[in-house]
N, C-alpha and C. Protein backbone atom coordinates (compact mmCIF):
# COMPACT_ATOMS: atom_id res chain seq x y z
N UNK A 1 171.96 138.66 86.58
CA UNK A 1 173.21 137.95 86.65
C UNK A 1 174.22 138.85 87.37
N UNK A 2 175.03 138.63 88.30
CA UNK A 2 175.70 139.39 89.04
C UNK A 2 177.17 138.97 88.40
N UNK A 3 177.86 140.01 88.61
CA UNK A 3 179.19 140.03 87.76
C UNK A 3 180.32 140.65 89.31
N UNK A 4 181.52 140.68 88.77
CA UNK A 4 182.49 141.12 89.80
C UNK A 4 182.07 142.87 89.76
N UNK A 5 181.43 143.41 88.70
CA UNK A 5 181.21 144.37 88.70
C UNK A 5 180.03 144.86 89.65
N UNK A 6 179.30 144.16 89.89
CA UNK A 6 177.80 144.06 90.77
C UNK A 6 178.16 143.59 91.83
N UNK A 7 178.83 143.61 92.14
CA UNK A 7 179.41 143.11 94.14
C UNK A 7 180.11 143.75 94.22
N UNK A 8 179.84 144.07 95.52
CA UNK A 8 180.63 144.39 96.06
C UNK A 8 182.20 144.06 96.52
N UNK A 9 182.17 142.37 96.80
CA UNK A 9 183.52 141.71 97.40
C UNK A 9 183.35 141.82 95.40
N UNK A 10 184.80 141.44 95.56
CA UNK A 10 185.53 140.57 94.91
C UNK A 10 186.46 139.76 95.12
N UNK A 11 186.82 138.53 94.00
CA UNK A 11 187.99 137.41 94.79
C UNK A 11 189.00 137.68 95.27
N UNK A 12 189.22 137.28 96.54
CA UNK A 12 190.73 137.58 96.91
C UNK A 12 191.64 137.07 96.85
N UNK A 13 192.93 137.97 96.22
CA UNK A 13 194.63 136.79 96.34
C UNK A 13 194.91 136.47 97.59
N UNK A 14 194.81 135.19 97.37
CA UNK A 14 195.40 134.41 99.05
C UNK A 14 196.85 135.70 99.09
N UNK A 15 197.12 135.93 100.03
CA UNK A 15 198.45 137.07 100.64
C UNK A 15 199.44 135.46 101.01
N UNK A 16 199.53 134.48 100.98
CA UNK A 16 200.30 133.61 101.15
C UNK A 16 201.19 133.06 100.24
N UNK A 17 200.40 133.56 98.91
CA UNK A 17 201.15 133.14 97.42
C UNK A 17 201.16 134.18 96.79
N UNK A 18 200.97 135.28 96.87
CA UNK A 18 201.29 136.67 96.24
C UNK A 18 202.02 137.86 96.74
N UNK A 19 202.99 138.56 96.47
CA UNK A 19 203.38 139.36 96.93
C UNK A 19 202.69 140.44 96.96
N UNK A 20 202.23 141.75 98.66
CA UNK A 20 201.28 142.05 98.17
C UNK A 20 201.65 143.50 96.53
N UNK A 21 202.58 144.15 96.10
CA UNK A 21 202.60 144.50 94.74
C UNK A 21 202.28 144.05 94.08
N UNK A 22 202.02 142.51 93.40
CA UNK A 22 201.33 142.27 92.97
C UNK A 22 199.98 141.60 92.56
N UNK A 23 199.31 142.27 94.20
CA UNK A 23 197.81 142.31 94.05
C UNK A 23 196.98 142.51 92.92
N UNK A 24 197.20 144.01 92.84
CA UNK A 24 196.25 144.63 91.82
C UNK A 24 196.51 144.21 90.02
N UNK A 25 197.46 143.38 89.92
CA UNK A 25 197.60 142.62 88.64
C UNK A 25 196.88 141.05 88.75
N UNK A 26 196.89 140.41 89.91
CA UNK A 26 196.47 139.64 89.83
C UNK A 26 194.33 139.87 90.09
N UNK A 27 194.15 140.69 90.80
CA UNK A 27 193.05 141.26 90.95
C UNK A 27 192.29 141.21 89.05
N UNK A 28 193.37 142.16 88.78
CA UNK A 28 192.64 142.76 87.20
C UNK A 28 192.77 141.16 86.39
N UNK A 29 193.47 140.66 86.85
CA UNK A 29 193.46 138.89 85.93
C UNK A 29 192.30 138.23 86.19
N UNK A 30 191.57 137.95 87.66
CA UNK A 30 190.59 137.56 88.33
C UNK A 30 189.26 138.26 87.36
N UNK A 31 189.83 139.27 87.64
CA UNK A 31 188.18 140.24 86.61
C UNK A 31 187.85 140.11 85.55
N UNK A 32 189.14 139.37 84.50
CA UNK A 32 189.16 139.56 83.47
C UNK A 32 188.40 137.83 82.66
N UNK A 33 189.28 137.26 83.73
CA UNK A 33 188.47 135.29 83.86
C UNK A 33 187.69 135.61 83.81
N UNK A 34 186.86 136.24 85.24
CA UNK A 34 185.18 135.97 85.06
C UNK A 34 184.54 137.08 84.05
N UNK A 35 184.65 137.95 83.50
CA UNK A 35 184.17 138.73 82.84
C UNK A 35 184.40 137.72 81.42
N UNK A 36 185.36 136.79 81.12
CA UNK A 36 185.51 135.98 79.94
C UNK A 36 184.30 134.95 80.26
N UNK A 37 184.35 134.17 81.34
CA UNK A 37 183.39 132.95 81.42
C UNK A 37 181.94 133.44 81.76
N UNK A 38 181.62 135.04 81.98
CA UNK A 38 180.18 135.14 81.73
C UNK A 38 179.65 135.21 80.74
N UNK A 39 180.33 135.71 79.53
CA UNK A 39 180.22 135.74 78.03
C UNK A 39 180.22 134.32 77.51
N UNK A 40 181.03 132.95 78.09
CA UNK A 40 180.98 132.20 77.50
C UNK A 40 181.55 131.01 77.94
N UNK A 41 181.77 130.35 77.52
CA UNK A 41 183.01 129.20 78.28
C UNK A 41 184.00 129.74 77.92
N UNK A 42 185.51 128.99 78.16
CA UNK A 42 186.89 129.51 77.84
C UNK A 42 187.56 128.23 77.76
N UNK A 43 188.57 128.17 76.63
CA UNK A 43 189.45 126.77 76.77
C UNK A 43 191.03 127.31 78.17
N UNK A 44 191.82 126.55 78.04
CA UNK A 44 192.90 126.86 79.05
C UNK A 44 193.48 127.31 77.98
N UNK A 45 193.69 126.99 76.79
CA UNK A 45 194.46 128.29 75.94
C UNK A 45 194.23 129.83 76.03
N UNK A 46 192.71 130.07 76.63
CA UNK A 46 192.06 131.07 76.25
C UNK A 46 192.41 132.22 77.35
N UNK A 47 192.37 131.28 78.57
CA UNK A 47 193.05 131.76 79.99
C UNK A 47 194.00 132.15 80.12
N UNK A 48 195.20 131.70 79.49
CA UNK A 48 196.50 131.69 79.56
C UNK A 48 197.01 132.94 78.51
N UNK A 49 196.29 133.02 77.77
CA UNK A 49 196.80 134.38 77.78
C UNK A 49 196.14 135.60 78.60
N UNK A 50 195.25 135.44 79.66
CA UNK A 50 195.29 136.26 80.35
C UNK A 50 196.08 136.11 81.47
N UNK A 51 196.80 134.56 82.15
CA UNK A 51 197.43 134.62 82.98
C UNK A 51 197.86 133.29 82.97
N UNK A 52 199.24 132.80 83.13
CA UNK A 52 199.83 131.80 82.46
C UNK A 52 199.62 130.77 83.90
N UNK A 53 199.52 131.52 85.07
CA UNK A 53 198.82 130.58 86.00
C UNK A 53 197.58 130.90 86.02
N UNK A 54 197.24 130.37 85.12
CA UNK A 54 195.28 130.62 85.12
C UNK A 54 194.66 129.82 86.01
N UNK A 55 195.38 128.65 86.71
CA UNK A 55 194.65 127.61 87.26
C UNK A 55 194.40 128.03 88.63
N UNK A 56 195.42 129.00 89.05
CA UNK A 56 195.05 130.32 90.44
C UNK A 56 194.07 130.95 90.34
N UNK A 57 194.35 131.65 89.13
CA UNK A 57 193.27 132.67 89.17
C UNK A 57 191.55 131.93 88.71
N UNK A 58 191.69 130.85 88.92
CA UNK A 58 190.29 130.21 88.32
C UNK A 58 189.89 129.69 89.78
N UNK A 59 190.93 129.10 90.30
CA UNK A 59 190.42 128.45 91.88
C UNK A 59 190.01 129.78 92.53
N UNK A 60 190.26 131.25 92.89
CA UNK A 60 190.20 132.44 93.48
C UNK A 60 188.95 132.47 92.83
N UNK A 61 188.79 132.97 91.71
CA UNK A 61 187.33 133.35 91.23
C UNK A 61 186.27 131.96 91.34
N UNK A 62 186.63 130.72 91.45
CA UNK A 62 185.27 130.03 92.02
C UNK A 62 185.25 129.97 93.35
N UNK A 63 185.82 129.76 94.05
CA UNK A 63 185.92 130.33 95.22
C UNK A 63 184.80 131.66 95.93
N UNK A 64 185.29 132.46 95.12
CA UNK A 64 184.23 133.92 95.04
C UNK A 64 183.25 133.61 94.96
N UNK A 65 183.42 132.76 93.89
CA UNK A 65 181.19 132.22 93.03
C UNK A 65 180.96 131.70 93.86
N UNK A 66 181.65 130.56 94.62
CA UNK A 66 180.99 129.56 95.54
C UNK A 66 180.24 130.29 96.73
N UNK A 67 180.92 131.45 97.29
CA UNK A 67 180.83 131.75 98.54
C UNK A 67 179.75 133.23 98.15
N UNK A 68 179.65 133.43 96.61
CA UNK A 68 178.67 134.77 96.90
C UNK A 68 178.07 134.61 95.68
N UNK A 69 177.84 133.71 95.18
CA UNK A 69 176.82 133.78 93.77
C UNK A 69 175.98 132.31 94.07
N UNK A 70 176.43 131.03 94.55
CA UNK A 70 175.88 129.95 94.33
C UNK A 70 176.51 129.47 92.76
N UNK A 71 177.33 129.59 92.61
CA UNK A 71 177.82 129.09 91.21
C UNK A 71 179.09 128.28 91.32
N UNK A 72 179.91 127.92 90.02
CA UNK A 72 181.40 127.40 90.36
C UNK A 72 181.51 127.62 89.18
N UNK A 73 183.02 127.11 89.05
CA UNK A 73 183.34 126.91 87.72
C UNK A 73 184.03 125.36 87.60
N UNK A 74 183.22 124.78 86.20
CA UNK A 74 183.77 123.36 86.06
C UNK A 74 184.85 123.35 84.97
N UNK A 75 185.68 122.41 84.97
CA UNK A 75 186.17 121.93 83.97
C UNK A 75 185.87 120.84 82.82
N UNK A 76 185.88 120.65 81.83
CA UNK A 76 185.84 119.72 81.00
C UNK A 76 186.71 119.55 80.24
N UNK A 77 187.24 118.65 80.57
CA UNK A 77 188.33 117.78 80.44
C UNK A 77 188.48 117.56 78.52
N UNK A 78 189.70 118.27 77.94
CA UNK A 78 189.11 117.64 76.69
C UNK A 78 190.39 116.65 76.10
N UNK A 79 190.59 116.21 74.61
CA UNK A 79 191.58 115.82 73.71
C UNK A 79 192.80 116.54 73.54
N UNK A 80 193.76 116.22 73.97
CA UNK A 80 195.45 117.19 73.69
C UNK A 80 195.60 117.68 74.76
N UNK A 81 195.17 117.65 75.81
CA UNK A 81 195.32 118.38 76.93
C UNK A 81 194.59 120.15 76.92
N UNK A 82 193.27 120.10 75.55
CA UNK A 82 192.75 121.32 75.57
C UNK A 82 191.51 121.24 76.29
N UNK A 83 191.54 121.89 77.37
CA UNK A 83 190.38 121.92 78.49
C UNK A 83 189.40 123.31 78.46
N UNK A 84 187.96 122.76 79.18
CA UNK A 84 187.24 124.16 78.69
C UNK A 84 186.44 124.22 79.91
N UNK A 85 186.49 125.46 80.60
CA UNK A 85 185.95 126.43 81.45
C UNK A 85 184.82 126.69 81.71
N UNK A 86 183.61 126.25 82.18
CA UNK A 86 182.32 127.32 82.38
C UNK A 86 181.82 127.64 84.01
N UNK A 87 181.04 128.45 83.53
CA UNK A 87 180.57 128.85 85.31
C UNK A 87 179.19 127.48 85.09
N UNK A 88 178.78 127.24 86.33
CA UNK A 88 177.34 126.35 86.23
C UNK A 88 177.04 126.62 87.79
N UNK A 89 175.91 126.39 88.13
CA UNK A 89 175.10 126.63 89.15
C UNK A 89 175.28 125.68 89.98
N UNK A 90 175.91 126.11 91.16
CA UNK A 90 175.87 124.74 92.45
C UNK A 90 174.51 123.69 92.65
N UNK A 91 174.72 122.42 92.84
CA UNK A 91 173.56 121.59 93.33
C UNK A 91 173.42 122.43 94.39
N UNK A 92 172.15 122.09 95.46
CA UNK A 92 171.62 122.25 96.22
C UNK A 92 172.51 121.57 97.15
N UNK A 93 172.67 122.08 98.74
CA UNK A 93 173.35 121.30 99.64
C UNK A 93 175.21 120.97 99.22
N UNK A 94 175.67 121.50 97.54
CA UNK A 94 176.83 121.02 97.59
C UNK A 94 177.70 122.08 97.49
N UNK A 95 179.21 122.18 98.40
CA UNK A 95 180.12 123.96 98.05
C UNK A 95 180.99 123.26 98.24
């Protein structure tokens, strides 16, 4: 299983929506998502306290998966507006 730790790239902050100072915070947020959703799924409560725009740092890190693991990350949609996170394996033919 390859992790952000086992690659080399890791996800990058678009430079269009980040200032670059705070790269390396948003970087360590990115690491910290996927290092949460390889252990497990995650609700958006669960995210948000690692980063209150988690929904950035979740598009950046599938993004990453898409383009260097064959993976993504889905959502599932739940009750109250509590939603839950996992990585899953791309179909064949779909990015």
């Amino acid at each position: 299983m390859n992790t952000l730790f086992d690659l080399q790239a890791q996800p990058t902050i678009r430079p269009h929506f980040a200032d670059p100072e705070d790269t390396p915070r948003l970087a360590s947020q990115n690491d910290k998502i996927l290092a949460l959703l390889r252990v497990a799924s995650a609700t958006n409560r669960q995210l948000a306290v690692i980063s209150l725009k988690y929904t950035a740092r979740v598009s950046e890190v599938r993004e990453f998966l898409e383009n260097n693991t064959g993976e993504t990350i889905i959502c599932h949609r739940g009750k109250g507006g509590l939603n839950t996170y996992s990585i899953a394996k791309l179909a064949r033919g779909v990015r």
